[in-house]
PDB file of N, CA and C in Angstrom:
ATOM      1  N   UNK A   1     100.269  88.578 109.392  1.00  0.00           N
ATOM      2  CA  UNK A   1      99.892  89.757 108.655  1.00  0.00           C
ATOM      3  C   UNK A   1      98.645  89.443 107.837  1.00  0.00           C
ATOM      4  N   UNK A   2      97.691  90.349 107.753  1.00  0.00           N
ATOM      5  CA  UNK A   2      96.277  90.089 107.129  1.00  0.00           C
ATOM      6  C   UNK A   2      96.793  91.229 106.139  1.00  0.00           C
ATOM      7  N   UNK A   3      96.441  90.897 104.437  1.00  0.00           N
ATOM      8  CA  UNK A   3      96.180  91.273 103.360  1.00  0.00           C
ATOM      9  C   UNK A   3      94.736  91.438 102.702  1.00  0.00           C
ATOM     10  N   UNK A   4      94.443  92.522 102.787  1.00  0.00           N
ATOM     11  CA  UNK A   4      93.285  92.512 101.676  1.00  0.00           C
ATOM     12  C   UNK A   4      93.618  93.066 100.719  1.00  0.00           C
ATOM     13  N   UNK A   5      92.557  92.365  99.080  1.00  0.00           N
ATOM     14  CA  UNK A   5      92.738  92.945  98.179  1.00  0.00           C
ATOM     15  C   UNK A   5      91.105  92.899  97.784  1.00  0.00           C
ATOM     16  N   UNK A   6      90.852  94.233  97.133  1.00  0.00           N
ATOM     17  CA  UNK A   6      89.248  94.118  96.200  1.00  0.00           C
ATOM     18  C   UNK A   6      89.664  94.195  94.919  1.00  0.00           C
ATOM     19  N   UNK A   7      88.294  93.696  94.488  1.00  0.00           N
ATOM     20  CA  UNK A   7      87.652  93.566  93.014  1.00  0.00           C
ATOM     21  C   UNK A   7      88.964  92.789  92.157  1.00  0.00           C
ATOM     22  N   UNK A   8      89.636  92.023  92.363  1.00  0.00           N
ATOM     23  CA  UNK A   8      90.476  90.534  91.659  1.00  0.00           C
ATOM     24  C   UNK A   8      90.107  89.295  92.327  1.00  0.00           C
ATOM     25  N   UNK A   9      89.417  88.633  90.840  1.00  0.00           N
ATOM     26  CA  UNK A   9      88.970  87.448  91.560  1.00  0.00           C
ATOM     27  C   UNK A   9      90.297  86.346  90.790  1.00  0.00           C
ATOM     28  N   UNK A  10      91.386  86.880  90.884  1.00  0.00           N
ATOM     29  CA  UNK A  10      92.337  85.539  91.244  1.00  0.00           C
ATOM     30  C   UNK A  10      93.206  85.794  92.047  1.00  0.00           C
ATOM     31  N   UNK A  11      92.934  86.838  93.309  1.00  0.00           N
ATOM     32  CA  UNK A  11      93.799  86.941  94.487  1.00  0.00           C
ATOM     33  C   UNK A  11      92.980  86.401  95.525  1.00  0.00           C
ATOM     34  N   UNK A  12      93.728  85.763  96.477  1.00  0.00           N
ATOM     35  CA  UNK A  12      92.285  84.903  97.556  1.00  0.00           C
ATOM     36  C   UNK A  12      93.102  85.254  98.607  1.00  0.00           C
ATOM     37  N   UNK A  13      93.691  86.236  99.027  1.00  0.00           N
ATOM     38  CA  UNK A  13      93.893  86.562 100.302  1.00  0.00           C
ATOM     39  C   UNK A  13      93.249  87.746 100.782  1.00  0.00           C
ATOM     40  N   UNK A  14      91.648  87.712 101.130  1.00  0.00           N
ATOM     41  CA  UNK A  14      90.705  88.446 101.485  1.00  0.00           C
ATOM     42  C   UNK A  14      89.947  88.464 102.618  1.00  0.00           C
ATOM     43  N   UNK A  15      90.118  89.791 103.673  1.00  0.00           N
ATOM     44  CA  UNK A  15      89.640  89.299 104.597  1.00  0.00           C
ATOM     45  C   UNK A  15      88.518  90.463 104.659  1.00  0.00           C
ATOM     46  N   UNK A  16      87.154  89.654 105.051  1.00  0.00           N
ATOM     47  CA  UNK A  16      85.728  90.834 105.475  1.00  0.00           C
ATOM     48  C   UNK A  16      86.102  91.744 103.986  1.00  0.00           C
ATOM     49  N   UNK A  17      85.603  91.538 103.303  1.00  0.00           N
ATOM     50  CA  UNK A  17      85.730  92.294 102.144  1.00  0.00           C
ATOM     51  C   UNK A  17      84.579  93.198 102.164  1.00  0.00           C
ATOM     52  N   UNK A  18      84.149  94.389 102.208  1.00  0.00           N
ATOM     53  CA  UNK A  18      83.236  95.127 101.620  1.00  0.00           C
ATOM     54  C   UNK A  18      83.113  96.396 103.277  1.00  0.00           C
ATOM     55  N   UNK A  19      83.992  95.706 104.259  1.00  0.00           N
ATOM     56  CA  UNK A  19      84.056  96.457 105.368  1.00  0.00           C
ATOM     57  C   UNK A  19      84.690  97.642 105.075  1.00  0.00           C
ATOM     58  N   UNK A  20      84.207  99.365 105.914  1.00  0.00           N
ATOM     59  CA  UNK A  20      85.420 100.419 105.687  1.00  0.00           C
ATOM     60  C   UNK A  20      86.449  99.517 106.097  1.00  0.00           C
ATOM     61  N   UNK A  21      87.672 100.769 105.806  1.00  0.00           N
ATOM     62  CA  UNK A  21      88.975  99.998 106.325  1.00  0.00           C
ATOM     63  C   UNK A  21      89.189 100.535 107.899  1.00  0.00           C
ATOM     64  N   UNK A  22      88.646 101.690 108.509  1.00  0.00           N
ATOM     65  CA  UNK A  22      88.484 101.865 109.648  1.00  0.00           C
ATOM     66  C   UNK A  22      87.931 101.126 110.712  1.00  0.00           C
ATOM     67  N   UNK A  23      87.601 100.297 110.273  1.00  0.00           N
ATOM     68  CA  UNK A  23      86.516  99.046 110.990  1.00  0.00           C
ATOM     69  C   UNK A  23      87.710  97.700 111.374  1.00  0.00           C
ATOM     70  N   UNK A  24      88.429  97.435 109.821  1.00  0.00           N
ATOM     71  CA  UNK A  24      89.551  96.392 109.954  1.00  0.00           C
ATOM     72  C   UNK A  24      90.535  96.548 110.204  1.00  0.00           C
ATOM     73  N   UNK A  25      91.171  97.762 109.923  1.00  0.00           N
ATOM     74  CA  UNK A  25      92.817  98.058 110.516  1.00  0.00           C
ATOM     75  C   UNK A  25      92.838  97.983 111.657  1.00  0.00           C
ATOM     76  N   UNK A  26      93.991  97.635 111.748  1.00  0.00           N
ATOM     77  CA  UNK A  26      94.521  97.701 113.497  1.00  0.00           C
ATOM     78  C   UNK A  26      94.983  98.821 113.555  1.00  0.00           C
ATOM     79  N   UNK A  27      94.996  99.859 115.065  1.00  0.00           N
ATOM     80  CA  UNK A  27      95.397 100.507 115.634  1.00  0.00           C
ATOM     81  C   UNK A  27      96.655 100.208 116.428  1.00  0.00           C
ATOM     82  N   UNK A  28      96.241  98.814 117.260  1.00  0.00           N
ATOM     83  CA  UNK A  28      97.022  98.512 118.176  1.00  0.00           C
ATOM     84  C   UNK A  28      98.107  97.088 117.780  1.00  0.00           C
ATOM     85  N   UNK A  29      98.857  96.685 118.639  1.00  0.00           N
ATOM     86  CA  UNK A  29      99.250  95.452 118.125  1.00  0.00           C
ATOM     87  C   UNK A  29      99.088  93.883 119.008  1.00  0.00           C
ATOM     88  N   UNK A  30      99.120  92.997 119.341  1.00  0.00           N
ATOM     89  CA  UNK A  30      99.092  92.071 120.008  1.00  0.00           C
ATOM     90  C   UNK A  30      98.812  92.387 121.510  1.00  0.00           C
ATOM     91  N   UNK A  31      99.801  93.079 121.590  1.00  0.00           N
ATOM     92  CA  UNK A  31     100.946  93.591 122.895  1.00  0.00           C
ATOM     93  C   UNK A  31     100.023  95.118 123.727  1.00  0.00           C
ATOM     94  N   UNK A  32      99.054  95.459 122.480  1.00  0.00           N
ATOM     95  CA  UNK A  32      98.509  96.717 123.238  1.00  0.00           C
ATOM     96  C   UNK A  32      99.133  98.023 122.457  1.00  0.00           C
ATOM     97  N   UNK A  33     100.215  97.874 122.162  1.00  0.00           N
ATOM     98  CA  UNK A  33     101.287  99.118 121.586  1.00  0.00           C
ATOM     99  C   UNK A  33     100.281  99.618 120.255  1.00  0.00           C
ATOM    100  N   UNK A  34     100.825 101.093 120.542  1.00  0.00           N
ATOM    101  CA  UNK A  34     100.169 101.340 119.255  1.00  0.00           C
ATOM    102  C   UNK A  34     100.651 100.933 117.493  1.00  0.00           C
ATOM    103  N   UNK A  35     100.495 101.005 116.631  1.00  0.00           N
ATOM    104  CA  UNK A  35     101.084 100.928 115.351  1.00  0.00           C
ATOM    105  C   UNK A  35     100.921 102.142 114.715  1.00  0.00           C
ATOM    106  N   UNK A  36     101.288 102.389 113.694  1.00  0.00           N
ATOM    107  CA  UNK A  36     101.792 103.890 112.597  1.00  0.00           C
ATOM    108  C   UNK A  36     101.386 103.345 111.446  1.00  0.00           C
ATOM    109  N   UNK A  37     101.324 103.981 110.583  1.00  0.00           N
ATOM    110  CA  UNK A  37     100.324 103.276 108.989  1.00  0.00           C
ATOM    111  C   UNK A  37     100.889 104.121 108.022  1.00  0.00           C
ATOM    112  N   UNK A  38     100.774 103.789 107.018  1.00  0.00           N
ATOM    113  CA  UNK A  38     101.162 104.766 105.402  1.00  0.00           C
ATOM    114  C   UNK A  38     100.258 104.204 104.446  1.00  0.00           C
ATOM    115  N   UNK A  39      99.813 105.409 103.213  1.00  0.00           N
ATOM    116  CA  UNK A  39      99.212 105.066 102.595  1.00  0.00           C
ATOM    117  C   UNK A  39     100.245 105.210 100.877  1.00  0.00           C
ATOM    118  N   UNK A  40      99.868 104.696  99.959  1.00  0.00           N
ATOM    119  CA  UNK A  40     100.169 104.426  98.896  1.00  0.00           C
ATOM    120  C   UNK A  40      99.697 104.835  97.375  1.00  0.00           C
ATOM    121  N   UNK A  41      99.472 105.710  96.870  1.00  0.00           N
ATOM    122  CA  UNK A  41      99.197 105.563  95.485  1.00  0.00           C
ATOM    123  C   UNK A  41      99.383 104.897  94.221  1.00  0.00           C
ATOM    124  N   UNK A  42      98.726 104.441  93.909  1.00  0.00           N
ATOM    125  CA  UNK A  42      99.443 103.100  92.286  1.00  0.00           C
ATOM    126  C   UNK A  42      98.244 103.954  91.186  1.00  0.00           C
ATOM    127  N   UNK A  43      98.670 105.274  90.669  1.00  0.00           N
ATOM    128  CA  UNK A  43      97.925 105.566  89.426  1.00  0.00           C
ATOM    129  C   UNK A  43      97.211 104.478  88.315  1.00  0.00           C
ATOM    130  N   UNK A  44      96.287 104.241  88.253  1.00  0.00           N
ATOM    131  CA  UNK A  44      95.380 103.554  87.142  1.00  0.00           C
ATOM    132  C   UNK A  44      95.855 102.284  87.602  1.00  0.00           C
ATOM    133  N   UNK A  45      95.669 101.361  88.106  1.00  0.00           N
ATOM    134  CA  UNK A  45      96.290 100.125  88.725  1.00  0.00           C
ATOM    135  C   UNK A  45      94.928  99.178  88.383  1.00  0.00           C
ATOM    136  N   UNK A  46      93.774  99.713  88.571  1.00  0.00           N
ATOM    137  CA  UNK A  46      92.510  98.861  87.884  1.00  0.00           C
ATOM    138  C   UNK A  46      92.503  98.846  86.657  1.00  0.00           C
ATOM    139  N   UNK A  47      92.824 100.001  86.075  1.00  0.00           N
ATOM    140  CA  UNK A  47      92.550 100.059  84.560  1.00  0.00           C
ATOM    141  C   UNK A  47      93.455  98.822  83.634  1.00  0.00           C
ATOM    142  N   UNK A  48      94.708  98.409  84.725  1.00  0.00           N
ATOM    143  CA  UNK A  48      95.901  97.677  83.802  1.00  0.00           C
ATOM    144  C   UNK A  48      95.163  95.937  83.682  1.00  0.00           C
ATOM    145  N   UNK A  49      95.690  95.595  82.786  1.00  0.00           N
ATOM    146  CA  UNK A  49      95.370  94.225  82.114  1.00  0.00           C
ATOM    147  C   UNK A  49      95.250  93.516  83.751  1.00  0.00           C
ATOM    148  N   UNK A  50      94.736  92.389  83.930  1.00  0.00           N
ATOM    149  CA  UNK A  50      94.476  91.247  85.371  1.00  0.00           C
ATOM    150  C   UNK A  50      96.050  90.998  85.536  1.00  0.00           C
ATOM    151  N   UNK A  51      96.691  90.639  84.454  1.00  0.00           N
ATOM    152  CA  UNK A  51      97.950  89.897  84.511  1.00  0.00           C
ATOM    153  C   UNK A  51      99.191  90.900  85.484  1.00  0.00           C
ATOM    154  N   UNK A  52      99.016  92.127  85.247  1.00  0.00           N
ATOM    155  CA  UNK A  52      99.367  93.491  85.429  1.00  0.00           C
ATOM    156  C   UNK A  52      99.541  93.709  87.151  1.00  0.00           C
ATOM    157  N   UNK A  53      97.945  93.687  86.997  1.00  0.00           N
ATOM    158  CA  UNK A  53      97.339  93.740  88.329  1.00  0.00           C
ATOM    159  C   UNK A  53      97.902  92.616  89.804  1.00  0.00           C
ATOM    160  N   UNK A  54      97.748  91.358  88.820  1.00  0.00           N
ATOM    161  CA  UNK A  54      98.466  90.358  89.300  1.00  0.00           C
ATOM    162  C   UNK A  54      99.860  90.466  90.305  1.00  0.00           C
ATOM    163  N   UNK A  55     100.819  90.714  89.262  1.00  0.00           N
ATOM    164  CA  UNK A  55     101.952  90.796  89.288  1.00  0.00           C
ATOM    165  C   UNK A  55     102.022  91.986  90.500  1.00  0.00           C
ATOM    166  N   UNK A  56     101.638  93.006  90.347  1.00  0.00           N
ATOM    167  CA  UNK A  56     101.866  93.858  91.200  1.00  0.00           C
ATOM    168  C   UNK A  56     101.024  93.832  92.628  1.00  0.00           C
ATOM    169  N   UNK A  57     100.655  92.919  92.728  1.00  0.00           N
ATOM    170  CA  UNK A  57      99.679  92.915  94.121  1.00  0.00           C
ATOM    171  C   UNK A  57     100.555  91.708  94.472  1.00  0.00           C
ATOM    172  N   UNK A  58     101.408  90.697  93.705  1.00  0.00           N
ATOM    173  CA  UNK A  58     101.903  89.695  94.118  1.00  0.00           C
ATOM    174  C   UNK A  58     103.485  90.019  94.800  1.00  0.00           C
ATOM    175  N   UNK A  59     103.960  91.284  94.044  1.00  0.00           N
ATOM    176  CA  UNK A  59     105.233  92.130  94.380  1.00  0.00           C
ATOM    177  C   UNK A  59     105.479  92.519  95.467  1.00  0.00           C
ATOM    178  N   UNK A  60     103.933  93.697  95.917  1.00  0.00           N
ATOM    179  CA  UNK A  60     103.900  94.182  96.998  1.00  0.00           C
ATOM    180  C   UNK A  60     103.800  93.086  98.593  1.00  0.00           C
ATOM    181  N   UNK A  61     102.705  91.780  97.846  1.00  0.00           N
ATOM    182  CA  UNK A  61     102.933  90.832  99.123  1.00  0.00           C
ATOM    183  C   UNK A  61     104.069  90.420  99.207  1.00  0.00           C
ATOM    184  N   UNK A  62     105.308  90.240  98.156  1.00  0.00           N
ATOM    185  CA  UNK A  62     106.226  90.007  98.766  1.00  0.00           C
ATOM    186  C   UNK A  62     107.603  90.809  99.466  1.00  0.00           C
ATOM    187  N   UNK A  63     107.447  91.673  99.391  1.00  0.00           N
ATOM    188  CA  UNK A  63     108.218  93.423 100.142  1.00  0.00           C
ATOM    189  C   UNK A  63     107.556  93.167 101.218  1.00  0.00           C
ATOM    190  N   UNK A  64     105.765  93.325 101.448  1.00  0.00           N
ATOM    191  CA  UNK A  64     105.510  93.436 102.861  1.00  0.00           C
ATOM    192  C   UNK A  64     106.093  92.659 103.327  1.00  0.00           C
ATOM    193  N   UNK A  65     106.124  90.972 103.323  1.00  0.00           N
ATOM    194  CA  UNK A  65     106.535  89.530 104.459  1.00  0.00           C
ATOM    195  C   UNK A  65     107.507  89.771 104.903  1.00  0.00           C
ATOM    196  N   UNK A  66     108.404  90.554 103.796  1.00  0.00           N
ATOM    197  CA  UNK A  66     110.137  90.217 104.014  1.00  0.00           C
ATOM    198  C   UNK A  66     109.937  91.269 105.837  1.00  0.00           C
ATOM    199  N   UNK A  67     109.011  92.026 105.717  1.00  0.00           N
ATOM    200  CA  UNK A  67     108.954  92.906 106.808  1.00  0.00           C
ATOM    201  C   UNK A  67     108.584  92.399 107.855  1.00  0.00           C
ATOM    202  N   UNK A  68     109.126  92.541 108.937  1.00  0.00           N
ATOM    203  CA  UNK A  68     108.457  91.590 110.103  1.00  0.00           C
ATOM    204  C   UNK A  68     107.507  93.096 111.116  1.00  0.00           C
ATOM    205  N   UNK A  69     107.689  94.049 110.767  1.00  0.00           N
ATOM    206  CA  UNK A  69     106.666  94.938 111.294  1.00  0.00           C
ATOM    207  C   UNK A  69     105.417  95.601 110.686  1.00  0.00           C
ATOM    208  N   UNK A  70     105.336  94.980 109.812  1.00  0.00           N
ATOM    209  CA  UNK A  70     104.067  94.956 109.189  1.00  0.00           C
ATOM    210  C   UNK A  70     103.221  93.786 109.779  1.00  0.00           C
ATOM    211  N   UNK A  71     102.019  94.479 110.138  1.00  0.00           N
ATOM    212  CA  UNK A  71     100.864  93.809 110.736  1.00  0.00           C
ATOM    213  C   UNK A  71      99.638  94.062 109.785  1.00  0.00           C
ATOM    214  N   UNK A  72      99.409  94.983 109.109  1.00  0.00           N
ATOM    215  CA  UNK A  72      97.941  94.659 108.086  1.00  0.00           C
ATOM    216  C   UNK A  72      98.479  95.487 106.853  1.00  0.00           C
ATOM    217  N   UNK A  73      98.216  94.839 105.589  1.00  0.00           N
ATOM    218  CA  UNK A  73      97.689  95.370 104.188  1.00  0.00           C
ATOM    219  C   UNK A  73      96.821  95.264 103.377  1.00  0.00           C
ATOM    220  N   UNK A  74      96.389  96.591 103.144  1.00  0.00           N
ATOM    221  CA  UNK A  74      95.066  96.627 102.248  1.00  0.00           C
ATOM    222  C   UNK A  74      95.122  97.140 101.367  1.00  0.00           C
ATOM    223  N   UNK A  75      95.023  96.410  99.948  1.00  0.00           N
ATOM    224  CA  UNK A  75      94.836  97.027  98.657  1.00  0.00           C
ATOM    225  C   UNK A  75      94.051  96.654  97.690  1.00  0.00           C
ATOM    226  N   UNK A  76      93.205  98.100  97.958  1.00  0.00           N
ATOM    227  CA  UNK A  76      92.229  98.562  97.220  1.00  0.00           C
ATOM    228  C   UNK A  76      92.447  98.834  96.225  1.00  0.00           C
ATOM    229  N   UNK A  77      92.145  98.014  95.000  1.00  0.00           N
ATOM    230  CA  UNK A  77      92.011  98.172  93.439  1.00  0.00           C
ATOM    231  C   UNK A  77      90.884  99.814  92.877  1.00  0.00           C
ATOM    232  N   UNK A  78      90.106  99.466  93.739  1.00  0.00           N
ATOM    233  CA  UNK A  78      88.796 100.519  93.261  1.00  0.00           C
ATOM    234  C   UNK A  78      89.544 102.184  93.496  1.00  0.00           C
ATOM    235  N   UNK A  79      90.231 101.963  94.338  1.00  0.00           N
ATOM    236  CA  UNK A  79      90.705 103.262  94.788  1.00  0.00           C
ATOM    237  C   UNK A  79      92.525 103.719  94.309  1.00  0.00           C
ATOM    238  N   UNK A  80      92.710 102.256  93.768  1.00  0.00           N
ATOM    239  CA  UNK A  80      94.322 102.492  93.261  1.00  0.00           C
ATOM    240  C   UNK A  80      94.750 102.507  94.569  1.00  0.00           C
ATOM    241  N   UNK A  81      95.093 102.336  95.742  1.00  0.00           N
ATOM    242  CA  UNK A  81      95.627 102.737  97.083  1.00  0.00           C
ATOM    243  C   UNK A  81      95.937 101.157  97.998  1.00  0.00           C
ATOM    244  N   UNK A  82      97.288 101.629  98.006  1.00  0.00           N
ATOM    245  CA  UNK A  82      97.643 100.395  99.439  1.00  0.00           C
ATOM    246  C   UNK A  82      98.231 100.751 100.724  1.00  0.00           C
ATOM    247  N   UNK A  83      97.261 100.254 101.923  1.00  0.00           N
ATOM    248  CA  UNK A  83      96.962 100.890 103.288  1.00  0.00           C
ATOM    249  C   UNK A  83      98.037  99.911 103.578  1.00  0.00           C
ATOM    250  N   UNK A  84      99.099 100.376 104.743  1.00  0.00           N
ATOM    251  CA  UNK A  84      99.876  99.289 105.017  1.00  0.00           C
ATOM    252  C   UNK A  84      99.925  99.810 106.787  1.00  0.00           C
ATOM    253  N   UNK A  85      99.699  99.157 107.966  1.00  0.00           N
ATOM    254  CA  UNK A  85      99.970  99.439 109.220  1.00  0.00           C
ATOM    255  C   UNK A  85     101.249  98.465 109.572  1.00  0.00           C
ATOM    256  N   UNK A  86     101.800  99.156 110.552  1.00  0.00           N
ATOM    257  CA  UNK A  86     102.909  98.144 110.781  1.00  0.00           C
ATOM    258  C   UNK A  86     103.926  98.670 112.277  1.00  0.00           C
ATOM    259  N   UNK A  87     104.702  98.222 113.299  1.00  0.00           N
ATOM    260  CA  UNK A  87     105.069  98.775 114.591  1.00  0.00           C
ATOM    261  C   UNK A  87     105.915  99.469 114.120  1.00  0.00           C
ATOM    262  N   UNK A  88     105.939 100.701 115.234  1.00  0.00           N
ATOM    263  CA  UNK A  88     106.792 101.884 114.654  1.00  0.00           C
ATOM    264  C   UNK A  88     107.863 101.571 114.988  1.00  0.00           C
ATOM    265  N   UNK A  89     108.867 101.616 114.236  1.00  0.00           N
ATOM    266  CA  UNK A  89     110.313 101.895 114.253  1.00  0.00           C
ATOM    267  C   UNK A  89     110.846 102.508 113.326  1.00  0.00           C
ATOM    268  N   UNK A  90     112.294 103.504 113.939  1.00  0.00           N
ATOM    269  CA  UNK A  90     113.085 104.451 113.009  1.00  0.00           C
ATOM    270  C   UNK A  90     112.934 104.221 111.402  1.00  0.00           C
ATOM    271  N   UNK A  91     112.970 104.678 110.731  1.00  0.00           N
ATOM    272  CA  UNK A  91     112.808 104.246 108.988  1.00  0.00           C
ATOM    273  C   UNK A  91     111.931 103.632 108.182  1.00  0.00           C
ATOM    274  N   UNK A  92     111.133 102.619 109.519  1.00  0.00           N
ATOM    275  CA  UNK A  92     110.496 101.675 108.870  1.00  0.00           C
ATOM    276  C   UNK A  92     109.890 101.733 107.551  1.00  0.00           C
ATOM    277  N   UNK A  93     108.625 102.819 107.647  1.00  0.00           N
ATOM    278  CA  UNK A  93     108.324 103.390 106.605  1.00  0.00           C
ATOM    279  C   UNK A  93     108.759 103.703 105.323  1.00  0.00           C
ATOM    280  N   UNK A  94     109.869 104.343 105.440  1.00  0.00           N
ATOM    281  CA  UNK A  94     110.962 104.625 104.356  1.00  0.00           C
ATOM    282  C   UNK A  94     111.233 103.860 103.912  1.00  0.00           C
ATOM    283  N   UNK A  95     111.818 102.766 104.563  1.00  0.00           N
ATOM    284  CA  UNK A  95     112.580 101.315 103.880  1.00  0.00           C
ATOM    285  C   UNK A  95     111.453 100.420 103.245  1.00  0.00           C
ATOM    286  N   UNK A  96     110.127 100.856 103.399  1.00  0.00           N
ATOM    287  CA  UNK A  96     108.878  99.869 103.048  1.00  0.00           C
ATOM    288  C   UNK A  96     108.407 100.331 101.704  1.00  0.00           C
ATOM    289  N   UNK A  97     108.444 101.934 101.919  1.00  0.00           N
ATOM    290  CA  UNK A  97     107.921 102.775 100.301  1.00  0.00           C
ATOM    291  C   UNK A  97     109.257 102.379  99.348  1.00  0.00           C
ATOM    292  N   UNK A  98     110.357 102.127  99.772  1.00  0.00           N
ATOM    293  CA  UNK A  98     111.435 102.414  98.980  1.00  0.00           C
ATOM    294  C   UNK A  98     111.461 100.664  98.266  1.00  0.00           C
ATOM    295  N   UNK A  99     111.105  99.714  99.420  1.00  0.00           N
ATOM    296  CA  UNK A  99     111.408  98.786  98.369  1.00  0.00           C
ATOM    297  C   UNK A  99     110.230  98.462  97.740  1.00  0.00           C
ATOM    298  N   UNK A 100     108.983  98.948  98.073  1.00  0.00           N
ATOM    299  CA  UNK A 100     107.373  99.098  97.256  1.00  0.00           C
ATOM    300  C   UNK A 100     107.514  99.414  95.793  1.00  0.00           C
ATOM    301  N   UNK A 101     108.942 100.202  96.043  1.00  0.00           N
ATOM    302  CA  UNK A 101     108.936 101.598  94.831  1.00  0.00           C
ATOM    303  C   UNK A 101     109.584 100.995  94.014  1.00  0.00           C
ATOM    304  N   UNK A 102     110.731 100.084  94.304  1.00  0.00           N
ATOM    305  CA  UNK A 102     111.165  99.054  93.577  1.00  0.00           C
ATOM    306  C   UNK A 102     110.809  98.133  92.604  1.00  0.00           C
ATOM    307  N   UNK A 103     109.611  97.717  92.975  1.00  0.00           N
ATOM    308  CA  UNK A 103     109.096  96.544  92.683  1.00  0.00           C
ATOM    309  C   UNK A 103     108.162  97.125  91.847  1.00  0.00           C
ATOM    310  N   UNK A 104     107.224  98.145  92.152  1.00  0.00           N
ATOM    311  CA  UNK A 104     105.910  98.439  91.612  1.00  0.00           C
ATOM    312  C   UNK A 104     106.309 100.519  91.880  1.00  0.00           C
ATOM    313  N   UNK A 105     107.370 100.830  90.428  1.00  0.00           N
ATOM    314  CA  UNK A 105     107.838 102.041  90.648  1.00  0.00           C
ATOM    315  C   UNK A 105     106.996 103.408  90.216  1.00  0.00           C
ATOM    316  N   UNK A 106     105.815 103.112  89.863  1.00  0.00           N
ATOM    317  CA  UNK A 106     104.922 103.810  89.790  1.00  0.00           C
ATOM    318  C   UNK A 106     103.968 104.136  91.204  1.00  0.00           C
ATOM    319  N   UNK A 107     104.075 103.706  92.447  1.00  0.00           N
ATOM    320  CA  UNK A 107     103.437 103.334  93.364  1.00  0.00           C
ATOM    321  C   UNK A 107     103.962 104.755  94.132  1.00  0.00           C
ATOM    322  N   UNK A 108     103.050 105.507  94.623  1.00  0.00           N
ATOM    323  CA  UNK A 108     103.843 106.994  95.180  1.00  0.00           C
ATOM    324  C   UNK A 108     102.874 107.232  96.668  1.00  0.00           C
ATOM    325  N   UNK A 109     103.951 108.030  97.765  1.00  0.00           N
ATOM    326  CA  UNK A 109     103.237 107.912  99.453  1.00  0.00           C
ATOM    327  C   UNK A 109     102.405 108.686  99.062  1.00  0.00           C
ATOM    328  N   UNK A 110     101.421 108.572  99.527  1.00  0.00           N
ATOM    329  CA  UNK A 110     100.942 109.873 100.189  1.00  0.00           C
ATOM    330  C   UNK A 110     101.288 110.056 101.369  1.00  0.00           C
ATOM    331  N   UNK A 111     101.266 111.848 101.502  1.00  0.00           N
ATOM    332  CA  UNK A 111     101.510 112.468 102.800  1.00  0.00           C
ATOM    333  C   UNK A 111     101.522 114.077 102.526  1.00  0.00           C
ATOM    334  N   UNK A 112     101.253 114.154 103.802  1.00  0.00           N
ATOM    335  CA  UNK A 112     101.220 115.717 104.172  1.00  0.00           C
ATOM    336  C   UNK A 112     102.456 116.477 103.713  1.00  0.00           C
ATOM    337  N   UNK A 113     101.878 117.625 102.953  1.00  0.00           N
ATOM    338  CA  UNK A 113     103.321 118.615 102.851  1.00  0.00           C
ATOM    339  C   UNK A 113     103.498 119.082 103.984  1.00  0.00           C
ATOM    340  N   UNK A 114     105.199 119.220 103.692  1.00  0.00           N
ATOM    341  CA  UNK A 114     106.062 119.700 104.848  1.00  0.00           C
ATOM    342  C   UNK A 114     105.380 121.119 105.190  1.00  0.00           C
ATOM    343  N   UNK A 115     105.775 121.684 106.231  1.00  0.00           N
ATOM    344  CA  UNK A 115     105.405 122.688 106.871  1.00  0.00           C
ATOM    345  C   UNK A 115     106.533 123.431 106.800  1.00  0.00           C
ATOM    346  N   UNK A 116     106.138 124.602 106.540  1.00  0.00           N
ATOM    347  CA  UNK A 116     107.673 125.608 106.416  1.00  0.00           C
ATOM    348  C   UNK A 116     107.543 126.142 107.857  1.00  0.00           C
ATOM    349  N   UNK A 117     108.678 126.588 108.389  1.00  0.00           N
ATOM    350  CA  UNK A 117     108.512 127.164 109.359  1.00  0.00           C
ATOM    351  C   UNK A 117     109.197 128.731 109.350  1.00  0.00           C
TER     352      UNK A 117
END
């Protein structure tokens, strides 16, 4: 799993830093298969003390590992936002925001409103 993080210079798991993220995410996986992605909100997450910042970028790397279908994370300080791709399976998602939400409970999905029908 590749992690990026910007603008903390005491996190060193950085890869191609300054690239869009459309350029570095994966689409696909090893295998060819496609992958599914979610994005993340963390309100004011730059603004909080380094130590802050720390802690919660150190939280989220450890929720993603425990995941074995997670294949890339990216979190962007500048934007408050963590990009997470990972192989689709039933819940996955769910079970990933939920223990995100755990750890770092200010951290909210984004996504499309439901559609009434």
């Amino acid at each position: 799993m590749k992690i990026r993080i910007h603008a903390s210079t005491t996190l060193t798991k950085i890869a191609a830093p300054g690239l869009p993220l459309w350029q570095v995410a994966p689409t696909r996986d090893g295998a060819g298969r496609r992958l599914t992605d979610f994005m993340m909100l963390i309100p004011r997450l730059r603004n909080r003390p380094d130590a802050e910042i720390e802690r919660a970028s150190r939280d989220i790397q450890a929720v993603l590992a425990l995941h074995q279908d997670v294949v890339f994370a990216d979190l962007n300080l500048k934007l408050n936002l963590l990009w997470v791709s990972l192989r689709p399976r039933p819940g996955a998602i769910s079970e990933l925001v939920a223990a995100i939400r755990l750890r770092v409970p200010e951290a909210v999905l984004v996504a499309h409103p439901a559609q009434s029908g």
